[in-house]
Protein backbone atom coordinates (compact mmCIF):
# COMPACT_ATOMS: atom_id res chain seq x y z
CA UNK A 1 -45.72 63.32 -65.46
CA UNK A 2 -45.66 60.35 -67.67
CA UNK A 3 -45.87 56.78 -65.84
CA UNK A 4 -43.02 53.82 -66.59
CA UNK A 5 -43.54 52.03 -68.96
CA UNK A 6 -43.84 48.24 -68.49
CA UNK A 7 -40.68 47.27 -69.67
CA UNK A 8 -38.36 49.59 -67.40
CA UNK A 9 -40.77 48.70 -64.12
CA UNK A 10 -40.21 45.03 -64.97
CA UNK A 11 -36.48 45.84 -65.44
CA UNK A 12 -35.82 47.44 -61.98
CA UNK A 13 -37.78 44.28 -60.72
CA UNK A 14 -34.91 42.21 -62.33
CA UNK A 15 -32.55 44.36 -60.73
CA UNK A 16 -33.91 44.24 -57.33
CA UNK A 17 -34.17 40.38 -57.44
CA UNK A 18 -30.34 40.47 -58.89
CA UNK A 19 -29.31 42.67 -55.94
CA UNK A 20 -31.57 40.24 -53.31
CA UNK A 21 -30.15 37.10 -54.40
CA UNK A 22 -26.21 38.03 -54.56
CA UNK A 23 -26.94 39.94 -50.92
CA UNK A 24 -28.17 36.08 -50.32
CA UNK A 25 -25.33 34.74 -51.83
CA UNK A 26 -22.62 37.17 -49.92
CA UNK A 27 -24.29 36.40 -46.91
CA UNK A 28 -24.36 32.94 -47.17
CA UNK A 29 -20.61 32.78 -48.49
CA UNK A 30 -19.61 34.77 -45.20
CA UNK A 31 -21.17 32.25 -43.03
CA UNK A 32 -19.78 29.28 -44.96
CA UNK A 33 -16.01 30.73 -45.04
CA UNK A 34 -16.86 31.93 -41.22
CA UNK A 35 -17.70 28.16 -40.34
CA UNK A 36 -14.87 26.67 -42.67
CA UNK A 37 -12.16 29.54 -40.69
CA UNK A 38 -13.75 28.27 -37.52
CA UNK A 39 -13.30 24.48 -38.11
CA UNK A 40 -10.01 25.11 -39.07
CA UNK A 41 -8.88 26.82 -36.13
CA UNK A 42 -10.60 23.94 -34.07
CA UNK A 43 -8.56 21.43 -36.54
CA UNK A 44 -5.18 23.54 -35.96
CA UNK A 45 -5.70 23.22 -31.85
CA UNK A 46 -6.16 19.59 -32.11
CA UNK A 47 -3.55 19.43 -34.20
CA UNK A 48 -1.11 20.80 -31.38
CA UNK A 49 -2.96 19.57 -28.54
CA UNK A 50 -1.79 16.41 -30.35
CA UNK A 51 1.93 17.17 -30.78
CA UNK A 52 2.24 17.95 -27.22
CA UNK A 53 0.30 14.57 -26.24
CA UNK A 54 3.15 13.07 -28.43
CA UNK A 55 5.92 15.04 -27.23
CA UNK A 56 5.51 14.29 -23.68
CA UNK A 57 4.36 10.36 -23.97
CA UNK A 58 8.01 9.88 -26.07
CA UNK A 59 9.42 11.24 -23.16
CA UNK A 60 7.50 9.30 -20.29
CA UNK A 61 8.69 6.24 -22.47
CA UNK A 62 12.11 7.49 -22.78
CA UNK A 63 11.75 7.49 -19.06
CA UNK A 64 10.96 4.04 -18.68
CA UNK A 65 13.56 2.77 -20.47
CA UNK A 66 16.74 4.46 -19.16
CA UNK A 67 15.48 3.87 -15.41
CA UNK A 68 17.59 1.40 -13.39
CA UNK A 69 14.58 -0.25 -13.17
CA UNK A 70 13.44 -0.62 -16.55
CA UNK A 71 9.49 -0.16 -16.79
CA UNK A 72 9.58 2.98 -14.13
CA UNK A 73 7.30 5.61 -14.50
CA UNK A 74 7.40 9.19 -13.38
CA UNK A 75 4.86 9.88 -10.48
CA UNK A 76 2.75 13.12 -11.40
CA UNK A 77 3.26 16.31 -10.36
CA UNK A 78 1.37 17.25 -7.33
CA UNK A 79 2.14 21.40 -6.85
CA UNK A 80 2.74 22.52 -10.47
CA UNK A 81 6.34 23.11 -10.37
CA UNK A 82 7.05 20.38 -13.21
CA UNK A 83 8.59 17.59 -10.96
CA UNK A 84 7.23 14.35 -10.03
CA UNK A 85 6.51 13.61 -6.51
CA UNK A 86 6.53 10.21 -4.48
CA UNK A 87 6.33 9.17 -1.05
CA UNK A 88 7.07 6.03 0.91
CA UNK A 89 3.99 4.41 -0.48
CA UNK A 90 4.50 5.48 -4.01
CA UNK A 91 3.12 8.83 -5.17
CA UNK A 92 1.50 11.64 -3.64
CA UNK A 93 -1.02 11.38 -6.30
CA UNK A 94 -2.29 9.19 -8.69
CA UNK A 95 -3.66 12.14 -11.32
CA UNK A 96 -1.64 14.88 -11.56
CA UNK A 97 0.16 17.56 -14.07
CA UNK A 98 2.69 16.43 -15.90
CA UNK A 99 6.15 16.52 -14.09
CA UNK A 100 7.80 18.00 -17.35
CA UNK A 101 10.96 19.32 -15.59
CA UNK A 102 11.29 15.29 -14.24
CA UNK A 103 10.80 14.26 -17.87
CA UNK A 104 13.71 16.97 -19.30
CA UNK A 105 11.48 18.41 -20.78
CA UNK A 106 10.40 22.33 -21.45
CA UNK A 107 7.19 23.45 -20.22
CA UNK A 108 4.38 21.36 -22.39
CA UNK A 109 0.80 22.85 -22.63
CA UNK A 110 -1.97 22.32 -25.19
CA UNK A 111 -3.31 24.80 -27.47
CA UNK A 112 -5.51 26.52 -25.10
CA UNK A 113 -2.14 26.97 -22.66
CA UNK A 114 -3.50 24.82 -20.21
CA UNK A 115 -0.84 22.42 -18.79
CA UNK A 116 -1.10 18.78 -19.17
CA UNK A 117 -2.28 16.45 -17.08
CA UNK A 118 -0.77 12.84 -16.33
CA UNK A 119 -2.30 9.69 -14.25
CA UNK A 120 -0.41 6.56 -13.68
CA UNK A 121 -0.34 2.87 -12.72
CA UNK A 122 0.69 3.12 -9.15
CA UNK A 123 2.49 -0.47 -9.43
CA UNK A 124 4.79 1.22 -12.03
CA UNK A 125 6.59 3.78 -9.93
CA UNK A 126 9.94 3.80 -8.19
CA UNK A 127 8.68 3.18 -4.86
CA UNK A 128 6.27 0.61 -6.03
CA UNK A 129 7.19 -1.94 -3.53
CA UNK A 130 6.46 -5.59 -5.74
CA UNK A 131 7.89 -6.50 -9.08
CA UNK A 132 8.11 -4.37 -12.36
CA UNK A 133 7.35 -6.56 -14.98
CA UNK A 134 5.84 -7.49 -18.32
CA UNK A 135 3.43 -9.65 -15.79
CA UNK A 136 2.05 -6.71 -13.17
CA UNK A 137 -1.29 -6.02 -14.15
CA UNK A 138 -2.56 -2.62 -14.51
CA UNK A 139 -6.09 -1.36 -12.90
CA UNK A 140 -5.43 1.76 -15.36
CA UNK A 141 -7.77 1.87 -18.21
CA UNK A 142 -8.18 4.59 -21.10
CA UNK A 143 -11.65 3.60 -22.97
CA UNK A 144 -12.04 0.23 -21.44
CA UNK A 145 -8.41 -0.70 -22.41
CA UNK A 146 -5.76 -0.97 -20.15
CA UNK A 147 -2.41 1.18 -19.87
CA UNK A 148 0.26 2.17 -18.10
CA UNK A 149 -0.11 5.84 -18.02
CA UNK A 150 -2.62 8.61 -19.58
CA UNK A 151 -1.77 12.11 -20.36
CA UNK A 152 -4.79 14.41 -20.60
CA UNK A 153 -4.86 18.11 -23.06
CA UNK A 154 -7.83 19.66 -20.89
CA UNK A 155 -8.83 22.03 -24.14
CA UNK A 156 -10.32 25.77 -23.40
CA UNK A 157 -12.60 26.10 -20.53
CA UNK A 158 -16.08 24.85 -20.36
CA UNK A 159 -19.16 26.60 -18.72
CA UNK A 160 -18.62 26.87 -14.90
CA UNK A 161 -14.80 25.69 -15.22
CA UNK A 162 -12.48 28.74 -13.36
CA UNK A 163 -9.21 27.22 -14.15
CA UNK A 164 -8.21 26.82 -10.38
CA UNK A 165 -4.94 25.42 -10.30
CA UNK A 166 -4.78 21.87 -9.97
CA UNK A 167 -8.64 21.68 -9.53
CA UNK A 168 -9.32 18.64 -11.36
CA UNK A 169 -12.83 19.59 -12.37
CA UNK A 170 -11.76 22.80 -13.68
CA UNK A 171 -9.74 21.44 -16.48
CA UNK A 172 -11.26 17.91 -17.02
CA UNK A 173 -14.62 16.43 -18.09
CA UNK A 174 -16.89 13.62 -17.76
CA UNK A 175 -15.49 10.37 -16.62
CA UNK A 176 -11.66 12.12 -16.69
CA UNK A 177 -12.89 14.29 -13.49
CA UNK A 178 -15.19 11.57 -11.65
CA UNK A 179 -12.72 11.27 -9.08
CA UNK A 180 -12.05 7.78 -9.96
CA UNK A 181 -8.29 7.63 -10.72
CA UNK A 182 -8.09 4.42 -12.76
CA UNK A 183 -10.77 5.13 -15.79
CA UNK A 184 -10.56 7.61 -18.31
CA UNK A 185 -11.86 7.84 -22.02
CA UNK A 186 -11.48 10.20 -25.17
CA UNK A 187 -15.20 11.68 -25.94
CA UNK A 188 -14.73 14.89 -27.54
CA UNK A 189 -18.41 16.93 -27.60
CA UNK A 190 -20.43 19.56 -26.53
CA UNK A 191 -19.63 19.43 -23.02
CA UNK A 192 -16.17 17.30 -23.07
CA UNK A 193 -13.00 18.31 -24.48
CA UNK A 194 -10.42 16.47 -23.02
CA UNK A 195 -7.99 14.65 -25.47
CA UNK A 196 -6.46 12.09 -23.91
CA UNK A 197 -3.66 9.77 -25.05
CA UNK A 198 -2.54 6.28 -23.28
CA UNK A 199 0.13 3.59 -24.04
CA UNK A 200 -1.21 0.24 -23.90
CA UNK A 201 0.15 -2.43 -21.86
CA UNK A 202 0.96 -4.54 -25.17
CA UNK A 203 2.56 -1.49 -26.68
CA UNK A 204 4.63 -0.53 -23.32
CA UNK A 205 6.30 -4.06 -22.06
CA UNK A 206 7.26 -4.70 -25.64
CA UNK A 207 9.52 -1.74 -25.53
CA UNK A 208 10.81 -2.18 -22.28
CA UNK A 209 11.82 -6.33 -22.80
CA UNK A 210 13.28 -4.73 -25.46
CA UNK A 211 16.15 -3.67 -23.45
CA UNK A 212 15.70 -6.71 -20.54
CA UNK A 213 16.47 -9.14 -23.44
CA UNK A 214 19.71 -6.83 -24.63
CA UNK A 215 20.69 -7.73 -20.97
CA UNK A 216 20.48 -11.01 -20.88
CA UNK A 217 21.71 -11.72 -23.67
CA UNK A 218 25.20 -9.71 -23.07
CA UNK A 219 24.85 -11.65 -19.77
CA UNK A 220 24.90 -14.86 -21.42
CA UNK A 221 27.23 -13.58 -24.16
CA UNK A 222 29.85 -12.58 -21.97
CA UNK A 223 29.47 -15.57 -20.12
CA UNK A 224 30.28 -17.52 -22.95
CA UNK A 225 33.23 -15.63 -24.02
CA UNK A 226 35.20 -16.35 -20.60
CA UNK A 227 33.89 -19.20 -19.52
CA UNK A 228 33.33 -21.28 -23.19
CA UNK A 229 30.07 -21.89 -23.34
CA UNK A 230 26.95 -20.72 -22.13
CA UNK A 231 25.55 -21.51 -18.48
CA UNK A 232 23.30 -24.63 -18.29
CA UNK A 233 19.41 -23.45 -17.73
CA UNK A 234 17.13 -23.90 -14.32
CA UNK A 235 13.74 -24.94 -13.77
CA UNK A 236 11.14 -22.85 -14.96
CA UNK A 237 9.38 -21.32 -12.17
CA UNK A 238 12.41 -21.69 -10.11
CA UNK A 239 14.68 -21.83 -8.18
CA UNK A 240 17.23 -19.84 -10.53
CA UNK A 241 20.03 -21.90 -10.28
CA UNK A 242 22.06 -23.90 -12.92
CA UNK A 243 20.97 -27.40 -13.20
CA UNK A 244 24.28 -29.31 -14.86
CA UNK A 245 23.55 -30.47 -18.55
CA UNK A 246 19.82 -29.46 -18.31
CA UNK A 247 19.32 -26.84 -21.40
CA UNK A 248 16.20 -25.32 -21.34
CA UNK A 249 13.89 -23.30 -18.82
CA UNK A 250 14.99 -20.23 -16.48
CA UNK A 251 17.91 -18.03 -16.81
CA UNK A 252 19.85 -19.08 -13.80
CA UNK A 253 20.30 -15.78 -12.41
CA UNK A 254 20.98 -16.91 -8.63
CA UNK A 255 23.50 -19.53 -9.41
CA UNK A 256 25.45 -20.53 -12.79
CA UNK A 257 27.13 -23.94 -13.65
CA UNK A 258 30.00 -24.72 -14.77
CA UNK A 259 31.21 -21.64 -12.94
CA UNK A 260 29.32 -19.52 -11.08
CA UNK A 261 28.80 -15.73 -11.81
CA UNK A 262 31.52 -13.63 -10.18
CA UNK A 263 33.70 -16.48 -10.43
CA UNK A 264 37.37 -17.30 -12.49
CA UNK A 265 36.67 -19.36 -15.70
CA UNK A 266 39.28 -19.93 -18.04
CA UNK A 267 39.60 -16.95 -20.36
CA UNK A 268 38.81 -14.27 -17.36
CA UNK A 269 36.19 -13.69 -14.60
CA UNK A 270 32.27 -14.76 -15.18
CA UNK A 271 30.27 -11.79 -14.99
CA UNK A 272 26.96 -11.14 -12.86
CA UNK A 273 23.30 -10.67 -13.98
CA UNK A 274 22.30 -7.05 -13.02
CA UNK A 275 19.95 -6.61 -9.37
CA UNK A 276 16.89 -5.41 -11.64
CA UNK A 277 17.18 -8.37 -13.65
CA UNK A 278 17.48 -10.95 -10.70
CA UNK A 279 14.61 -8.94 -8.46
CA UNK A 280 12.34 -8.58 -11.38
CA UNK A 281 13.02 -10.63 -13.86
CA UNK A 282 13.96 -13.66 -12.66
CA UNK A 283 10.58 -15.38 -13.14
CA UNK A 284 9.91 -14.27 -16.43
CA UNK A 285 12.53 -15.14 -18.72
CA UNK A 286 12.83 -18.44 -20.25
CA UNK A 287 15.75 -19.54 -21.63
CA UNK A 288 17.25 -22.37 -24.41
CA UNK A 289 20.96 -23.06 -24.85
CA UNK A 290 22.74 -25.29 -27.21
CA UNK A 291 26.59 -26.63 -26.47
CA UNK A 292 29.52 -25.81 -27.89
CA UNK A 293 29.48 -28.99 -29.34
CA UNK A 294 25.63 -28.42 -30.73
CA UNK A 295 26.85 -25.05 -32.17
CA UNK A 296 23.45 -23.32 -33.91
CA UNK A 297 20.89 -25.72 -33.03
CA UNK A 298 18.06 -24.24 -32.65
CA UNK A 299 15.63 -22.87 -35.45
CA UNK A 300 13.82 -19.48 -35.29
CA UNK A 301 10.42 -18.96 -37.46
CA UNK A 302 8.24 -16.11 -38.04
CA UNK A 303 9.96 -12.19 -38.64
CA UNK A 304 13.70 -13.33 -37.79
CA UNK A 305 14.27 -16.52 -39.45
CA UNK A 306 17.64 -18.20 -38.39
CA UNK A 307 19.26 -20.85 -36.55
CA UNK A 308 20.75 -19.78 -33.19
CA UNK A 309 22.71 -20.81 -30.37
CA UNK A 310 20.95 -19.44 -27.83
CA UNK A 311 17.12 -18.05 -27.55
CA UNK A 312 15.43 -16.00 -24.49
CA UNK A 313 11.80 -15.07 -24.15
CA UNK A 314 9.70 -12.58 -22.39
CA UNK A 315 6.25 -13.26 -22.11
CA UNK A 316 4.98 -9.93 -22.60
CA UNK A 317 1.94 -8.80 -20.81
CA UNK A 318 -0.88 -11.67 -19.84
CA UNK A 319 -3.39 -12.43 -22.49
CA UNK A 320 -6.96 -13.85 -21.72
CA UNK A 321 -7.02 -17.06 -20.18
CA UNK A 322 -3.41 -16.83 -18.88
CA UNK A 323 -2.59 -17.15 -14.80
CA UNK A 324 0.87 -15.46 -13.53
CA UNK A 325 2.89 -16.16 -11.52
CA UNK A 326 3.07 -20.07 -12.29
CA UNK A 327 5.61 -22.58 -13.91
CA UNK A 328 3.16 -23.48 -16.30
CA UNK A 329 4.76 -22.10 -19.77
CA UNK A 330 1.64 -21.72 -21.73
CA UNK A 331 0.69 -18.77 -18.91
CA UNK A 332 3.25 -17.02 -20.43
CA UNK A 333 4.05 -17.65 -23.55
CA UNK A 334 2.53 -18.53 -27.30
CA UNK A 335 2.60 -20.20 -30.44
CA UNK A 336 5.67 -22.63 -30.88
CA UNK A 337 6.92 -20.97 -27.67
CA UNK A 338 4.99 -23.38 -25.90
CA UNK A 339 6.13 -26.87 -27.01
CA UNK A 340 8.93 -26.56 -24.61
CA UNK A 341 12.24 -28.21 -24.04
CA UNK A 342 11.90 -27.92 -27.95
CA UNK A 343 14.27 -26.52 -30.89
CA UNK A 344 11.72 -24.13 -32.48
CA UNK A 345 10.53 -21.24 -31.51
CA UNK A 346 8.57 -18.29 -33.08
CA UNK A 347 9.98 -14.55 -33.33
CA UNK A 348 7.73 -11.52 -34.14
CA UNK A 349 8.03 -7.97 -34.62
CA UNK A 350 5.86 -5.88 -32.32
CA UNK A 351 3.83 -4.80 -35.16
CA UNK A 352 2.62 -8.04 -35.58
CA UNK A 353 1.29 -8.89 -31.77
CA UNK A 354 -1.66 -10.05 -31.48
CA UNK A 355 -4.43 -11.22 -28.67
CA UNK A 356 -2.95 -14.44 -29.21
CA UNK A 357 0.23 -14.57 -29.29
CA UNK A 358 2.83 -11.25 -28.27
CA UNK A 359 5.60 -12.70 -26.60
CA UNK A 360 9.16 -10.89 -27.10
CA UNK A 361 12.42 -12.85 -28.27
CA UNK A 362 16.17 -12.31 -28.95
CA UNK A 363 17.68 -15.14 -30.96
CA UNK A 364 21.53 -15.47 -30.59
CA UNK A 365 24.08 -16.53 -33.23
């Protein structure tokens, strides 16, 4: 038997190598497209984890708004049949699921199919029993920042986690499941999955004054219409009634001048401020008038400029350094807002809040 030659032992060599290194490569490109399928499919449950975060806090705003108590949130759901549920001193619980069916909503659940989980500022529930306002403080906090409400997508179970129903360490992590109620934060690791998603206080009061200042001003609008001008103004701080001639401070939402709500004026009867506005408003609102005789004379800077007739503020929620409830103006308000009785005042879009200066307006022609 004759022995290879040299060349064709070298060339099997080659071909062995060739064979080696694309088995390398094939099992390297497996991995690679088994880590990239695996990253996306963790992407893709974020991804509608996320939606159903987003879903269900447009709804718990929604909420807030159309309540006759604007700024009222849903207590959570306490058994797991989608409805909120309260008691005499507020809610059953503080952390709970979701009360979807309360909300009008369809069943939500993240991507894992676990339901989601909602905690709330107890002073912002119906049966609450002080004021609901841009000024009630909130001991709820989602990474160090305060909020009115949290909704929590627990993710797929972690070691040791049996997905007991309404077990709070079966579905939540870390500080979410410490059994303190107020604190909660977004880590996302090894051994913590939860995404969590809050609404600022900033972010929440600016909606709601949103519709408070629509009310007042149809309040005052109508007022004008029947009666011929607007009402005169009361002292800031209180009490809420009309002062005669004085122009600027509180809506007078106890007693108007020259005619008092409820009352004939010449073109038809006055109308009334709303309950919600009286019992938890009152002390927030401040309010600048001109006379008929005045007509626009008052100037508006900042996002809306114009000159108006009328202009009401909300103070939005407190910033550092500011006390509540006092008559002191600067406690509640910013930037030109403060130089009050005066005929300028700022307006800006919410967008454009700051730490220093986020009070709402609504300028009227």
């Amino acid at each position: 038997m004759s022995r290879p030659s040299l060349k064709n032992t070298e060339r099997s060599r080659g071909a062995a190598i060739v064979i080696f290194i694309t088995l390398v490569l094939l099992a390297f490109t497996t991995l690679l497209v088994s880590q990239v399928s695996v990253n996306q499919k963790k992407s893709t449950r974020m991804q509608n984890s996320s939606k159903s975060l987003d879903a269900a806090n447009s709804a718990i705003l929604g909420y807030a708004l159309a309540q006759p108590i604007p700024g009222t949130l849903p207590c959570p759901d306490s058994t797991g049949d989608g409805i909120a549920n309260s008691n005499a001193g507020g809610c059953v619980t503080q952390l709970g699921l979701l009360p979807y069916f309360t909300l009008g909503l369809d069943k939500l659940t993240d991507s894992s199919g676990a339901n989601l989980w909602y905690a709330v500022e107890p002073d912002y529930t119906g049966n609450a029993p002080g004021q609901r306002n841009s000024s009630t403080i909130s001991s709820l906090t989602l990474n160090g920042l305060a909020v009115s409400h949290v909704i929590l997508a627990p993710g797929p179970p972690l070691d040791g986690q049996n997905r007991l129903p309404l077990s709070q360490a079966d579905f939540l992590e870390g500080t979410n499941s410490d059994g303190d109620l107020d604190t909660y934060d977004n880590v996302v690791s090894a051994t913590r999955n939860d995404l969590v998603l809050g609404s600022p206080l900033g972010s929440f009061w600016s909606l709601i004054e949103r519709r408070v200042l629509a009310e007042a001003a149809t309040l005052t609008n109508n007022y004008r219409a029947v009666c011929n001008q607007y009402p005169w103004a009361a002292n800031f701080g209180g009490p809420y009634n009309s002062i005669d001639t004085q122009q600027a401070g509180s809506l007078p939402v106890s007693s108007a001048l020259p005619f008092d709500w409820g009352t004939p004026c010449p073109m038809g009867t006055a109308p009334t401020p709303a309950a919600w506005i009286v019992n938890h408003w009152r002390d927030q609102l401040y309010y600048r008038m001109c006379t008929t005789v005045e007509g626009n004379c008052l100037t508006v800077l900042g996002s809306a400029s114009s000159p108006s007739a009328v202009i009401l503020l909300a103070p939005g929620s407190r910033l550092s350094g500011q006390t509540r409830p006092t008559a002191i103006v600067s406690d509640y308000f910013e930037a030109e807002n403060v130089s009050l009785p005066a005929d300028e005042f700022r307006f800006e879009n919410p967008i454009n809040h700051s730490g220093s200066y986020n009070d709402s307006s609504s300028p009227l022609p």
